[in-house]
PDB file of N, CA and C in Angstrom:
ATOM      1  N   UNK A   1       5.373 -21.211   4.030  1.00  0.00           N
ATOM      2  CA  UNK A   1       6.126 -20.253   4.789  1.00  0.00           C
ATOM      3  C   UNK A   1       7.368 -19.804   4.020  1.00  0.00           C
ATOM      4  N   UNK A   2       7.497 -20.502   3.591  1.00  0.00           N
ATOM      5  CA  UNK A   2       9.364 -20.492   2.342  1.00  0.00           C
ATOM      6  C   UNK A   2       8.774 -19.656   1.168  1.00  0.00           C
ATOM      7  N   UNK A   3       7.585 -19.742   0.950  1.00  0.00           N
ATOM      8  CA  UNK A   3       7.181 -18.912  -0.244  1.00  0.00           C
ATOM      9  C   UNK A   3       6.818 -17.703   0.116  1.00  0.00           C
ATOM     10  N   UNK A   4       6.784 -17.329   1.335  1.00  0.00           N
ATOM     11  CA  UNK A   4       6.505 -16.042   1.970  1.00  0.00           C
ATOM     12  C   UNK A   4       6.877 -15.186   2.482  1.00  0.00           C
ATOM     13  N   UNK A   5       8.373 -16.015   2.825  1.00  0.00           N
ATOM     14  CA  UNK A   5      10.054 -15.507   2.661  1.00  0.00           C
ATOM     15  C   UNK A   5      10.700 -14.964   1.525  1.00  0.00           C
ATOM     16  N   UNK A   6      10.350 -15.600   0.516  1.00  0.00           N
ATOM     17  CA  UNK A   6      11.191 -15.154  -0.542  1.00  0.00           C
ATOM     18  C   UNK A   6       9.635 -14.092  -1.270  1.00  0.00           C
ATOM     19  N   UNK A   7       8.685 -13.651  -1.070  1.00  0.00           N
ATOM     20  CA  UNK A   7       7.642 -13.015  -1.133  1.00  0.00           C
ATOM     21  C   UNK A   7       8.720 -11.473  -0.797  1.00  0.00           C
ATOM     22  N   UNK A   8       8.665 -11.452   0.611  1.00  0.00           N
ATOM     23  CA  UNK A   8       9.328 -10.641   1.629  1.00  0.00           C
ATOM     24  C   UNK A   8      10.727 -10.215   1.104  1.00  0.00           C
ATOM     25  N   UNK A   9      11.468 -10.993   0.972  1.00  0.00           N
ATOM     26  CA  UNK A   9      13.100 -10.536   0.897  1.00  0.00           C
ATOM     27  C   UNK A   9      12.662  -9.934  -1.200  1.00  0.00           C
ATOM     28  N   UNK A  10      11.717 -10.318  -1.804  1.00  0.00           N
ATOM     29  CA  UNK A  10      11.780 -10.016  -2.805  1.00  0.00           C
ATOM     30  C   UNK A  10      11.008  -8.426  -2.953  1.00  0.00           C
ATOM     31  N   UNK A  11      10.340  -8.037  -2.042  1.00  0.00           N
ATOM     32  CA  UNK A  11       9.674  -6.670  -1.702  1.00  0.00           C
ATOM     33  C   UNK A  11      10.628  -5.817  -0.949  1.00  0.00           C
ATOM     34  N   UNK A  12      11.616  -6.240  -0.225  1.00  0.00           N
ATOM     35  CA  UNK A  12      12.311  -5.667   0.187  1.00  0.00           C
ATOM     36  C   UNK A  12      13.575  -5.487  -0.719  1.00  0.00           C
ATOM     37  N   UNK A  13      14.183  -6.456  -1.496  1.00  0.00           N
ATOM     38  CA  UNK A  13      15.532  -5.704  -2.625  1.00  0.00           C
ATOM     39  C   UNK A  13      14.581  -4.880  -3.787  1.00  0.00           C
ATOM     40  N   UNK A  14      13.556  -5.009  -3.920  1.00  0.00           N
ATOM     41  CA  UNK A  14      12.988  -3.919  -4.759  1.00  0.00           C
ATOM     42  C   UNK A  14      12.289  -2.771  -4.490  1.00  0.00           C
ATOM     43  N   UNK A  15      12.536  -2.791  -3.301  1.00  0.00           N
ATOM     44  CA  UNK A  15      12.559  -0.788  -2.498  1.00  0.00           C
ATOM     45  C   UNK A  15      14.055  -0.766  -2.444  1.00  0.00           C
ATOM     46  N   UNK A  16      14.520  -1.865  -2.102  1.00  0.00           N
ATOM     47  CA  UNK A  16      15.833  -0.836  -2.185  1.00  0.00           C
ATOM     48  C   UNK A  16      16.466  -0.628  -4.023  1.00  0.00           C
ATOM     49  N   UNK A  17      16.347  -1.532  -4.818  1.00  0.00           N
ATOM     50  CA  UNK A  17      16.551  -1.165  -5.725  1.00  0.00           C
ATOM     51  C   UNK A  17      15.975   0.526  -6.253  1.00  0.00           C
ATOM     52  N   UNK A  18      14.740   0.422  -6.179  1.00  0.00           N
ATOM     53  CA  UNK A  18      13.569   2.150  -6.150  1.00  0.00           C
ATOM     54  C   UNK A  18      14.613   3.138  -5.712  1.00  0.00           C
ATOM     55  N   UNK A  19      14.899   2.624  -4.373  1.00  0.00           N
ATOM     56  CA  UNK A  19      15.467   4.150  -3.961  1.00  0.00           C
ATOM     57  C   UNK A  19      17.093   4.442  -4.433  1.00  0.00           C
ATOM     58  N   UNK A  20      17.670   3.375  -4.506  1.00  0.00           N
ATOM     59  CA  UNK A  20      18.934   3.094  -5.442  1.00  0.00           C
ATOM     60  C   UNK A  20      18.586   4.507  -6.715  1.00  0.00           C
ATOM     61  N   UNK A  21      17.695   3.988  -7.887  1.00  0.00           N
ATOM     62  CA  UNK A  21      17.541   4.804  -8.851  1.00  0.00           C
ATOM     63  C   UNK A  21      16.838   5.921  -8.595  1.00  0.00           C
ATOM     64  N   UNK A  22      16.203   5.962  -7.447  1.00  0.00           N
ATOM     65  CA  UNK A  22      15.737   7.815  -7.222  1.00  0.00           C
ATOM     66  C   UNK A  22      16.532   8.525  -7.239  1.00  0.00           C
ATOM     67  N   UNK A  23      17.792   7.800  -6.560  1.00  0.00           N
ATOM     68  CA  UNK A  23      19.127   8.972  -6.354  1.00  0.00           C
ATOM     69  C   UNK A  23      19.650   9.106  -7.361  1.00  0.00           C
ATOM     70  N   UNK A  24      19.414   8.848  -8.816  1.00  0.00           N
ATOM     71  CA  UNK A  24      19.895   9.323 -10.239  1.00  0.00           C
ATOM     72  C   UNK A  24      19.192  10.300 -10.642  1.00  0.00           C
ATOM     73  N   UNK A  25      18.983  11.351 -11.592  1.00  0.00           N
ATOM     74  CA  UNK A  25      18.874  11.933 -11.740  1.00  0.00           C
ATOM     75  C   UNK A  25      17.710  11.318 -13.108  1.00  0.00           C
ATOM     76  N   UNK A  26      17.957  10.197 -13.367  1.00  0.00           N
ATOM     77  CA  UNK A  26      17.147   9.785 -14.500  1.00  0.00           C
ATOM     78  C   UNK A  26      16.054   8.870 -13.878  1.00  0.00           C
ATOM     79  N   UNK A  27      16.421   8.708 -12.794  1.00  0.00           N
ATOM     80  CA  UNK A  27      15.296   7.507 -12.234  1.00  0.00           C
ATOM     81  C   UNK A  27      14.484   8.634 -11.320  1.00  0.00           C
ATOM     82  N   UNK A  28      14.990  10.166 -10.736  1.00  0.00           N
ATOM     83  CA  UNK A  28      13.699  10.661 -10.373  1.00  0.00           C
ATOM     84  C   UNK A  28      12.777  11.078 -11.358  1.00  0.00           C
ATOM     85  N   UNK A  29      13.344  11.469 -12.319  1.00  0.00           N
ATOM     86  CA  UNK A  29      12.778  11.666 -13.703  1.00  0.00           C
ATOM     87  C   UNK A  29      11.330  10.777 -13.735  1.00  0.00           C
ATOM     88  N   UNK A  30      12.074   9.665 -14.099  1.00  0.00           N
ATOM     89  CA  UNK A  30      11.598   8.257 -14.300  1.00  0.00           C
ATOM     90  C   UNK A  30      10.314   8.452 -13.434  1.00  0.00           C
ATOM     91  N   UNK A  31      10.488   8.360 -11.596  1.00  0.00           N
ATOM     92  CA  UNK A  31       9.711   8.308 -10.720  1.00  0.00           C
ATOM     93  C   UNK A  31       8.754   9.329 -11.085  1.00  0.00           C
ATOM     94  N   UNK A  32       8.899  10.698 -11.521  1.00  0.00           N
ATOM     95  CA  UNK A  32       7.844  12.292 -10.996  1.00  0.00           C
ATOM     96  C   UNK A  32       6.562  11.673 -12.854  1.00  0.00           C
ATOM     97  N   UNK A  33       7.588  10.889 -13.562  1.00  0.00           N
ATOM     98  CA  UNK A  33       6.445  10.846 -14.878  1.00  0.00           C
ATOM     99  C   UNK A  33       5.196   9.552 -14.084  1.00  0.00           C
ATOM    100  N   UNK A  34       5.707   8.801 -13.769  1.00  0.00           N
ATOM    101  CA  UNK A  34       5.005   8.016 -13.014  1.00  0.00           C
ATOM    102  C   UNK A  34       4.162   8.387 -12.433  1.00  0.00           C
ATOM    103  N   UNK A  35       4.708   9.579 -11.342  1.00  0.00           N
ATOM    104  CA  UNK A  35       3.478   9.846 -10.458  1.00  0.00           C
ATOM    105  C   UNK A  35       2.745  10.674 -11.571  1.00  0.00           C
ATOM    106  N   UNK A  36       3.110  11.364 -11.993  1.00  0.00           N
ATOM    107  CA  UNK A  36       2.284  12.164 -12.931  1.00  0.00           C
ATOM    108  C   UNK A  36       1.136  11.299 -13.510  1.00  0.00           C
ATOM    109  N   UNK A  37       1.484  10.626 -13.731  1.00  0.00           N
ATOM    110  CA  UNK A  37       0.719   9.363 -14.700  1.00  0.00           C
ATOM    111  C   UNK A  37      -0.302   9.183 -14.003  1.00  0.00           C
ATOM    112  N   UNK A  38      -0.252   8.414 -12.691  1.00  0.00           N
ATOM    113  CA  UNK A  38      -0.746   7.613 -11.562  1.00  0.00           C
ATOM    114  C   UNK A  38      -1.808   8.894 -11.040  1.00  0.00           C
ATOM    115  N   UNK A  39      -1.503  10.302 -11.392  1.00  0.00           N
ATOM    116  CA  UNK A  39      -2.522  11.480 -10.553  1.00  0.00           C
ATOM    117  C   UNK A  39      -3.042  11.491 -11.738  1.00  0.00           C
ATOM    118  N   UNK A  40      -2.980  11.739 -13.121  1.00  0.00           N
ATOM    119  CA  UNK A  40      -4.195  11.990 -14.086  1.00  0.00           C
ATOM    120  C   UNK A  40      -4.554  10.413 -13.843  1.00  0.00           C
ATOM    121  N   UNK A  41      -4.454   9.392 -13.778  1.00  0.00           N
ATOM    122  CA  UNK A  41      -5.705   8.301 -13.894  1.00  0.00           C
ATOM    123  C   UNK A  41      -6.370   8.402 -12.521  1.00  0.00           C
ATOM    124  N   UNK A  42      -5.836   8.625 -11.483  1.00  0.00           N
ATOM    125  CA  UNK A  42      -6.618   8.622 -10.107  1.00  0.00           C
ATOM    126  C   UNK A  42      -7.859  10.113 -10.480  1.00  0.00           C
ATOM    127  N   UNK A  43      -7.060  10.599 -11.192  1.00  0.00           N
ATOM    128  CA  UNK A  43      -8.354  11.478 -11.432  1.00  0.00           C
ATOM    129  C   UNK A  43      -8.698  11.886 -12.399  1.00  0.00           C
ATOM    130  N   UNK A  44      -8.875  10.695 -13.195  1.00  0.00           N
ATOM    131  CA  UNK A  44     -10.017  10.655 -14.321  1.00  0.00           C
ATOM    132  C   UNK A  44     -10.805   9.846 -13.774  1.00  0.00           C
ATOM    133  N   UNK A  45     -10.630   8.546 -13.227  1.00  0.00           N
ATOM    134  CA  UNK A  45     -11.632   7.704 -12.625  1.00  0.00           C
ATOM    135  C   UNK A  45     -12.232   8.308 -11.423  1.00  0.00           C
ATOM    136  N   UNK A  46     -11.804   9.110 -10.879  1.00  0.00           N
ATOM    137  CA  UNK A  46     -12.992   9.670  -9.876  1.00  0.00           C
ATOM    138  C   UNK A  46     -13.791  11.084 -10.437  1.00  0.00           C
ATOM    139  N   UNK A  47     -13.513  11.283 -11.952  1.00  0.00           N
ATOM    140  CA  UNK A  47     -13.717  12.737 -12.419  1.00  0.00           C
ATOM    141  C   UNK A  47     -15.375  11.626 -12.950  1.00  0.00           C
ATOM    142  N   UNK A  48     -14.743  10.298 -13.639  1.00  0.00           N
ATOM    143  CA  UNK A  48     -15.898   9.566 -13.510  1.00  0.00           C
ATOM    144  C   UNK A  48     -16.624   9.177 -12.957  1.00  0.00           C
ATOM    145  N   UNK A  49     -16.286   8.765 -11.537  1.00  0.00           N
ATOM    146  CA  UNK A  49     -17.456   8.539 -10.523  1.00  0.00           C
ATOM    147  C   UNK A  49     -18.278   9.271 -10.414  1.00  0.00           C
ATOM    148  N   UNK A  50     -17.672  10.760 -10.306  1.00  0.00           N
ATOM    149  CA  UNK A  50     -18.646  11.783  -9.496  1.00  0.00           C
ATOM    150  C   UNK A  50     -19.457  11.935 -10.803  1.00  0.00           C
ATOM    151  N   UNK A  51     -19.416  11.946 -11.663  1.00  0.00           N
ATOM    152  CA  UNK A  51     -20.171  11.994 -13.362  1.00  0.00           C
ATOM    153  C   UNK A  51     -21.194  10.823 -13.183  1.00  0.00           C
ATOM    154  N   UNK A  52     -20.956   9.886 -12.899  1.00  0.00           N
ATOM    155  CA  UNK A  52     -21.732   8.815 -12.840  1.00  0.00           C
ATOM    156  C   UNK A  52     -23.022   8.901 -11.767  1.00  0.00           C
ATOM    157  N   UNK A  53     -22.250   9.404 -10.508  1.00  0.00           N
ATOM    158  CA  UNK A  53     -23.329   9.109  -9.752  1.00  0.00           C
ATOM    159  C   UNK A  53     -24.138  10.584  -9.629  1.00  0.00           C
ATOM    160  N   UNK A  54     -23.153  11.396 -10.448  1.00  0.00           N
ATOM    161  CA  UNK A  54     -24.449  12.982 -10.665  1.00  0.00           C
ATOM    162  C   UNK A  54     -25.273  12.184 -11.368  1.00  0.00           C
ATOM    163  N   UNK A  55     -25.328  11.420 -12.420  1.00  0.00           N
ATOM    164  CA  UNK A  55     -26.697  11.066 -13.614  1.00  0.00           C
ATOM    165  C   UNK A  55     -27.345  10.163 -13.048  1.00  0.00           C
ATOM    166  N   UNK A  56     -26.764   9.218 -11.565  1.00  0.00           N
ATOM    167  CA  UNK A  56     -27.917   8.116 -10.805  1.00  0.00           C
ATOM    168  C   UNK A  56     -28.594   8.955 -10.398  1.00  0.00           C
ATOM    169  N   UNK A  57     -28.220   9.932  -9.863  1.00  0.00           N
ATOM    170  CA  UNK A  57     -29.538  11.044  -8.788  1.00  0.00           C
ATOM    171  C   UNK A  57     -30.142  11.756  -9.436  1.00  0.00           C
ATOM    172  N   UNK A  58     -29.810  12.307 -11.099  1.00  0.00           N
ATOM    173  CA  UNK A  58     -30.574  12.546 -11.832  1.00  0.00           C
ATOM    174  C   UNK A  58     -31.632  11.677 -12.028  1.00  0.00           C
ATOM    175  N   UNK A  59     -31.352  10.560 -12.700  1.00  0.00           N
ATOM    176  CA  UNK A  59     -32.453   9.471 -13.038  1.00  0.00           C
ATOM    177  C   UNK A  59     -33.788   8.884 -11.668  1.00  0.00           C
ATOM    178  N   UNK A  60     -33.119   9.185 -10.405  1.00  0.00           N
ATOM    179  CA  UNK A  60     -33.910   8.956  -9.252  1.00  0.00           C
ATOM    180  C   UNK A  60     -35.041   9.759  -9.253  1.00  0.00           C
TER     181      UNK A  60
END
């Protein structure tokens, strides 16, 4: 339970730390390359799925 506390209080000073540096001007920066990042891999791996499972229904 003590490890699940400090789990908790440790998820919680590191949103607030996050939003601390959003309000800089270098940490939204920081944040928009991130997401940037995080949307080309979310969609390369599903640019792959749908690639993948076009060539299973081919092969069927």
């Amino acid at each position: 339970m003590k490890q699940l506390f400090f789990v908790v209080v440790g998820i919680a000073i590191g949103f607030a730390v996050a939003h601390q540096v959003a309000q800089t001007s270098g940490g939204a920066g920081l944040f928009a390359d991130v997401n940037a990042m995080t949307k080309a891999f979310t969609g390369a791996v599903a640019d792959g799925y749908r690639s993948r499972e076009a060539e299973l229904r081919t092969d069927v």
